[in-house]
Every structure is written in C-alpha cells, then in structure tokens.
N, C-alpha and C. Protein backbone atom coordinates (compact mmCIF):
# COMPACT_ATOMS: atom_id res chain seq x y z
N UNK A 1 -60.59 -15.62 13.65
CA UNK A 1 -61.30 -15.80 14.90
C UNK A 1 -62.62 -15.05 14.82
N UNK A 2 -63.98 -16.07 14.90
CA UNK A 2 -64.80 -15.02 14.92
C UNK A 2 -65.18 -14.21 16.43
N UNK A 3 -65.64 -13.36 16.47
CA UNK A 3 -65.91 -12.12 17.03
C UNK A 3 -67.56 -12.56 17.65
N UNK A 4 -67.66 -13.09 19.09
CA UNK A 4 -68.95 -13.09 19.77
C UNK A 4 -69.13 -11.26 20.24
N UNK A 5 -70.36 -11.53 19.65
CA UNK A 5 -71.68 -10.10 20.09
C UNK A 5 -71.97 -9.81 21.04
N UNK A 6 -72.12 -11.23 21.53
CA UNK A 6 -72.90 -11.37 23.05
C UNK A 6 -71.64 -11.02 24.26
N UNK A 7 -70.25 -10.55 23.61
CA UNK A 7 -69.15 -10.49 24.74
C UNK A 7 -68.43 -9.14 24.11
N UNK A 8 -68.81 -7.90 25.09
CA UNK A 8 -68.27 -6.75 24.90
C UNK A 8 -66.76 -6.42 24.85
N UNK A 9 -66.24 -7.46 25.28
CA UNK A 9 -64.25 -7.38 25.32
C UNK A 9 -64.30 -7.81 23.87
N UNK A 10 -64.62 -8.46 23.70
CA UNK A 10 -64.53 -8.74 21.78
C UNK A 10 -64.73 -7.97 20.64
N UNK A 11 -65.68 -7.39 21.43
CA UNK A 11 -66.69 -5.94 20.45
C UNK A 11 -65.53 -5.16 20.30
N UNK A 12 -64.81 -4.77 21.65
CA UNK A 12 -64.08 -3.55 21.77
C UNK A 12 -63.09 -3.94 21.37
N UNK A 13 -62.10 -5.29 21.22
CA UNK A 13 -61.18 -5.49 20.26
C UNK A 13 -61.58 -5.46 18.95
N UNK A 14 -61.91 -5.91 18.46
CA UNK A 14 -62.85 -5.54 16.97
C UNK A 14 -61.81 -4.27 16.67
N UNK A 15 -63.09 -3.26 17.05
CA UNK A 15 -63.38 -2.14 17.33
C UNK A 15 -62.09 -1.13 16.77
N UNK A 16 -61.10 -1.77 17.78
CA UNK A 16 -59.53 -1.40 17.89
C UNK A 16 -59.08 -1.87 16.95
N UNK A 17 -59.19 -3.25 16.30
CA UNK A 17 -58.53 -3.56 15.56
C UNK A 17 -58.74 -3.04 14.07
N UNK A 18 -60.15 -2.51 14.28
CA UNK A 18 -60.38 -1.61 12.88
C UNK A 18 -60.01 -0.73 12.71
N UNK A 19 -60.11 0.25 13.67
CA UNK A 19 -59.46 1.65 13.99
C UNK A 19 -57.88 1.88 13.48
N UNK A 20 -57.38 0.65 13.83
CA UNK A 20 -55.55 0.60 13.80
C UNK A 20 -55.23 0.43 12.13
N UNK A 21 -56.19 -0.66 11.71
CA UNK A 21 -56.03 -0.82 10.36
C UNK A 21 -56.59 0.59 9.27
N UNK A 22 -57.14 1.50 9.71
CA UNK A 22 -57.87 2.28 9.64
C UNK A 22 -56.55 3.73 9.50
N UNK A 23 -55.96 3.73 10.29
CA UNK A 23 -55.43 3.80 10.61
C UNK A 23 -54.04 3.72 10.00
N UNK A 24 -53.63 2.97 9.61
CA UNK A 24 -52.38 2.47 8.85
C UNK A 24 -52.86 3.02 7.58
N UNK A 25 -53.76 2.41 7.12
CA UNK A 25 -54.56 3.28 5.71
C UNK A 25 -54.54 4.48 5.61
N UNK A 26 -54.35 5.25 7.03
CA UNK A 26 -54.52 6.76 6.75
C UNK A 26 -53.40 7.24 6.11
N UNK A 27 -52.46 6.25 7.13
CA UNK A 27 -50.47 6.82 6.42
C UNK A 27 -50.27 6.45 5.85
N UNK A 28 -50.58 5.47 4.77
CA UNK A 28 -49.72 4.92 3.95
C UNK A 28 -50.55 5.80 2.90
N UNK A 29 -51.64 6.62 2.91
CA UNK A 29 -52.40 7.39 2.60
C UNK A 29 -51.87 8.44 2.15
N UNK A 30 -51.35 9.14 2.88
CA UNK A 30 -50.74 10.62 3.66
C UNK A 30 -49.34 10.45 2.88
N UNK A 31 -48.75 9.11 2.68
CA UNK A 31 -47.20 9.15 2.56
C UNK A 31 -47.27 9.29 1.33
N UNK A 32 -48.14 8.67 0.31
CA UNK A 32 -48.59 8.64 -1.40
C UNK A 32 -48.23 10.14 -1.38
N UNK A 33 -49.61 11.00 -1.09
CA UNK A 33 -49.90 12.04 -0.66
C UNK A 33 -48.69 13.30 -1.05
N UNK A 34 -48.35 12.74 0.18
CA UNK A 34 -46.97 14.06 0.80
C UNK A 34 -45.86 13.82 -0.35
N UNK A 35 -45.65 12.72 -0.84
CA UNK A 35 -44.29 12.42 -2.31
C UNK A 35 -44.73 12.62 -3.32
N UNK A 36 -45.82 12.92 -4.02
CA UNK A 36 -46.48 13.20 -4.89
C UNK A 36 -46.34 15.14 -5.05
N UNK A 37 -46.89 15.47 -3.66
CA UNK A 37 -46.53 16.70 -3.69
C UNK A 37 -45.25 17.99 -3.48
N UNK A 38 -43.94 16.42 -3.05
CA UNK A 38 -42.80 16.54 -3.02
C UNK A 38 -42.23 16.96 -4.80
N UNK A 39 -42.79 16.15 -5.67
CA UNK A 39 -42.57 16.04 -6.88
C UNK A 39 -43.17 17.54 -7.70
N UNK A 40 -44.15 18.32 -7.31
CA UNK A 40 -44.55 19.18 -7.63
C UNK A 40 -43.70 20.61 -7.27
N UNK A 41 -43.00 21.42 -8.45
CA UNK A 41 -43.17 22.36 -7.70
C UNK A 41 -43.81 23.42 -7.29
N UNK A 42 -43.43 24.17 -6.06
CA UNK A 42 -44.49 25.04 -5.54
C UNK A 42 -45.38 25.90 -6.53
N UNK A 43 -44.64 26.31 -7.33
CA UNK A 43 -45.53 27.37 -8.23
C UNK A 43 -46.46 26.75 -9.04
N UNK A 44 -46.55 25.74 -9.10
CA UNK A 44 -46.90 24.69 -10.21
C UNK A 44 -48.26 23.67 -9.65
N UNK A 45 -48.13 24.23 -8.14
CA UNK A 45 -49.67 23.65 -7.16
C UNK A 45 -50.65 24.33 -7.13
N UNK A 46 -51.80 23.61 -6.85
CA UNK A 46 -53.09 24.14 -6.88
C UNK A 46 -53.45 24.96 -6.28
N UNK A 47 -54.27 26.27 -6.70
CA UNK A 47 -54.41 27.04 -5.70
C UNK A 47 -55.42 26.95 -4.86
N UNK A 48 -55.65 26.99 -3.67
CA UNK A 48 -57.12 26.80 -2.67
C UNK A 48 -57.19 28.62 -1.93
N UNK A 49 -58.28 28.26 -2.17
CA UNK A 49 -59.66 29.26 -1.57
C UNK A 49 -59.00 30.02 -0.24
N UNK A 50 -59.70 31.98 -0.14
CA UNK A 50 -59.18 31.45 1.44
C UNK A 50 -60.21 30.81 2.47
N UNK A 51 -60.79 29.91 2.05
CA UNK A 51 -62.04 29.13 2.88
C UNK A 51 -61.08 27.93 3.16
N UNK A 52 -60.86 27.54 1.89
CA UNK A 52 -60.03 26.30 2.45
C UNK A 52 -58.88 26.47 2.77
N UNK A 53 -57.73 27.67 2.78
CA UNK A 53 -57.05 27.73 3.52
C UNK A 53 -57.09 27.67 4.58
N UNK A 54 -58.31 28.52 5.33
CA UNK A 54 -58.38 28.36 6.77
C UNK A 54 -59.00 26.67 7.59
N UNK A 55 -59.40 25.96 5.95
CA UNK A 55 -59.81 25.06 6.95
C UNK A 55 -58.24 24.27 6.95
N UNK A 56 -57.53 24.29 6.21
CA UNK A 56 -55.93 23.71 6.38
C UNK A 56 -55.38 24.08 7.34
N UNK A 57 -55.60 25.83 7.51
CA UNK A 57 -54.60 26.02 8.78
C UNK A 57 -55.74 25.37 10.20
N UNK A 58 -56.78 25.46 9.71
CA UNK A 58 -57.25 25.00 11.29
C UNK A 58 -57.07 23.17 11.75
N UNK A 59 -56.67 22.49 10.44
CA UNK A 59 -56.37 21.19 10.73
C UNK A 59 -55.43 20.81 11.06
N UNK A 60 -54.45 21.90 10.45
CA UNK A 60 -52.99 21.92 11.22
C UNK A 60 -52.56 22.35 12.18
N UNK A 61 -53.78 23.12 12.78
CA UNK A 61 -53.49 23.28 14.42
C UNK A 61 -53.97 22.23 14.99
N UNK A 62 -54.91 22.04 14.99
CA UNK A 62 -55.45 20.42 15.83
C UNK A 62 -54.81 19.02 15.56
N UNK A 63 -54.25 19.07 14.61
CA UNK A 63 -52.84 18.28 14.16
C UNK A 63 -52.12 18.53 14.50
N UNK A 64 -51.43 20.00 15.07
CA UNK A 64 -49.93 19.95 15.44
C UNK A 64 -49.03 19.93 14.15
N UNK A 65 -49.57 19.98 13.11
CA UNK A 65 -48.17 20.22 12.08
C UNK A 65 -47.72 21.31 11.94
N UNK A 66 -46.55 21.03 11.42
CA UNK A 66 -45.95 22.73 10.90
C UNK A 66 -45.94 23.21 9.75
C-alpha cells in the first residue's frame, strides 16, 4: 500500500510501522546478543572501562534491568 504525503494519518502509520519493525530488530538483536554471552564464561569476558561501566549501569537504570 503506498503511503500518501499529502495525508498525515498515513505519515504517522508509516512512522509506527517502522518504529515496531525497528523494534523487533532490536530483540531479535538483544536475544543473539544475550546467548552468545550466555556461552561465555564470566572470567573469560571482556573487560570495560569504568567509563563504560557507568554508562551500562546508567542504561540499566533507564531500562529497568537488573
């Protein structure tokens, strides 16, 4: 279906519909990700900075992870 310009309800589905797909990409992203580093063990991971530690812990507060 193409997508009129000239009609802002269309724009903003678009919009959404990129976001979502966008979106799905992030987790199926994240899930590679997280099993990959399941497979690692701890002692055996990379070490980060404490710069980038803090930027981890600060993403994981605004994330809400634990």
């Amino acid at each position: 279906m193409a997508v009129n310009s000239d009609n802002p309800d269309a724009r903003t589905a678009g919009q959404h519909d990129q976001a979502l797909q966008e979106i799905a990409m992030l987790h199926e992203q994240l899930r590679i990700n997280d099993a990959r580093w399941e497979r690692i063990p701890p002692h055996r991971r990379p070490f980060f900075t404490p710069v980038e530690r803090m930027a981890i812990n600060e993403l994981r507060a605004l994330r809400g992870w634990n």
